[in-house]
Protein backbone atom coordinates (compact mmCIF):
# COMPACT_ATOMS: atom_id res chain seq x y z
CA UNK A 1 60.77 24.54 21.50
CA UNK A 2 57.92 27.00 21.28
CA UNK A 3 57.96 26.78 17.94
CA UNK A 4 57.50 22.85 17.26
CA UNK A 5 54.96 23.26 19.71
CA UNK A 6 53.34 25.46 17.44
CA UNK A 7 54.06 23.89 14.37
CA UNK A 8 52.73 20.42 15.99
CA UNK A 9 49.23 22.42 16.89
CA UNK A 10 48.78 23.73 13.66
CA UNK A 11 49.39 20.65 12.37
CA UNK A 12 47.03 18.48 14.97
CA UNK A 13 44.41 21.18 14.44
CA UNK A 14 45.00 21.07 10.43
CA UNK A 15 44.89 17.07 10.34
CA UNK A 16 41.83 17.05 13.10
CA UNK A 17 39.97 19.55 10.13
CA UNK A 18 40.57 17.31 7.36
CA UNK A 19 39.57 14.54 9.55
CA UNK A 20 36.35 16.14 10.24
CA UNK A 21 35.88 17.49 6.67
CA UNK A 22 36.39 13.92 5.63
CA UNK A 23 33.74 12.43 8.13
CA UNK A 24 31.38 14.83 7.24
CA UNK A 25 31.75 13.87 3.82
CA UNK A 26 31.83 10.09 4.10
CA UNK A 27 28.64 10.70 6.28
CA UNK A 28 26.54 12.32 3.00
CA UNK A 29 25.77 9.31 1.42
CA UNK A 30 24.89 7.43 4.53
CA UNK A 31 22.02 10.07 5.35
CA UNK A 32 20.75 10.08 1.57
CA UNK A 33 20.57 6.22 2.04
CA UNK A 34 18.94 6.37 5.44
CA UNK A 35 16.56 9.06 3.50
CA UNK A 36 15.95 6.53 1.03
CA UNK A 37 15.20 3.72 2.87
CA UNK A 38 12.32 5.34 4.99
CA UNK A 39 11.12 6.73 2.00
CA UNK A 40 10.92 3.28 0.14
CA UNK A 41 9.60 1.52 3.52
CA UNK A 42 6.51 3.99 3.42
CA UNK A 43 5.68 2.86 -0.48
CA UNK A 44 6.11 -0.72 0.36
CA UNK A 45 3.51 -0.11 3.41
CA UNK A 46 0.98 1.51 1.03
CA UNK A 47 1.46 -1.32 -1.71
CA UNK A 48 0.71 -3.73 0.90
CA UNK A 49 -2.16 -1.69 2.28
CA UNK A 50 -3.49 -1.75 -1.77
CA UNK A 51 -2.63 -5.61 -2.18
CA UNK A 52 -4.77 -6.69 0.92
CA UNK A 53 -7.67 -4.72 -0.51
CA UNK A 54 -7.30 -5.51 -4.04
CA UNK A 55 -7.15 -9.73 -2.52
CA UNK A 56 -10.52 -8.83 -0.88
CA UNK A 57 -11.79 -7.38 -3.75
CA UNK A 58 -10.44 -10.62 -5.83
CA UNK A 59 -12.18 -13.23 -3.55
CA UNK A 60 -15.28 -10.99 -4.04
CA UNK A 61 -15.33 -11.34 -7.62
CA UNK A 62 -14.33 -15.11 -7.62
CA UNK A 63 -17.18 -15.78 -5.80
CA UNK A 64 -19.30 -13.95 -7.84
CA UNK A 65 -17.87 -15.27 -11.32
CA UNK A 66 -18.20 -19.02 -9.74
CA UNK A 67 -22.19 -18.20 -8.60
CA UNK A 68 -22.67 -16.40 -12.31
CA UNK A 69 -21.64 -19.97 -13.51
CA UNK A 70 -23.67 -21.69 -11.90
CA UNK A 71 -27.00 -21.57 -14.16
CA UNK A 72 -29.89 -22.62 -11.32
CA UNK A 73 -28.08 -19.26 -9.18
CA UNK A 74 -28.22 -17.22 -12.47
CA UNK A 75 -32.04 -17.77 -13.28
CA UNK A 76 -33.07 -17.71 -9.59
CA UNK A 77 -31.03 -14.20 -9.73
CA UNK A 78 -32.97 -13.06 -12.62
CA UNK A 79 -36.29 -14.36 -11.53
CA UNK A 80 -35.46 -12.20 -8.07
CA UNK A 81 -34.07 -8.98 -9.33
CA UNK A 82 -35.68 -8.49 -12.77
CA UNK A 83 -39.03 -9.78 -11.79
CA UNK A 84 -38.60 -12.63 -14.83
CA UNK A 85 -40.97 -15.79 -15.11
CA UNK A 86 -41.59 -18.27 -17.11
CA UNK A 87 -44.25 -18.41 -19.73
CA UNK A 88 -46.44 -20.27 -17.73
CA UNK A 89 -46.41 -18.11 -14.42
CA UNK A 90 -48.56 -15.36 -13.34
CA UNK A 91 -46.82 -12.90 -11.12
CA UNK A 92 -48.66 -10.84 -8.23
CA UNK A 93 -47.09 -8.12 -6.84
CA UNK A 94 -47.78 -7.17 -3.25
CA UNK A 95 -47.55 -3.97 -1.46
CA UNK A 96 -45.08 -3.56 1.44
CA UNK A 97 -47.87 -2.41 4.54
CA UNK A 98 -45.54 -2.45 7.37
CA UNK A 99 -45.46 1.32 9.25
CA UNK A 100 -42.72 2.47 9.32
């Protein structure tokens, strides 16, 4: 009897090993996927931070393309920043006199 006992513990210990082997193996792929995942979750986070600015940035330059076509907001933008007038105007420029 003592030994089938011993050849039933070898064996339980041998299948339990292979067992274990097994799960350890079968549990590889599962980490490299977990791996993957996070890593794929924290590009998608920083493309979405990039789209949200990049939409700002487009409704920034739509609105700028749409004044730029309007032609009274284009001369009145010249006339403002480039200090442009017609040939009929006289222009007087002011000092600013405010302490500061």
């Amino acid at each position: 009897m003592t030994k089938t006992r011993r050849r039933f513990k070898f064996k339980s210990i041998g299948i339990a090993l292979f067992f274990f082997a097994l799960s350890g193996a079968l549990m590889v792929p599962i980490v490299e996927e977990i791996m993957t995942t996070i890593a794929l979750k924290k590009s998608l986070d920083e493309v979405n931070t990039k789209l949200s600015a990049l939409s700002v940035e487009n409704e920034s330059l739509t609105l700028q393309r749409d004044k730029l076509l309007d032609t009274d907001y284009v001369i009145s933008y010249a006339r403002g920043i480039y200090m442009l007038s017609k040939d009929t105007e006289k222009v007087y420029y002011f000092k600013d006199n405010t302490v500061k």
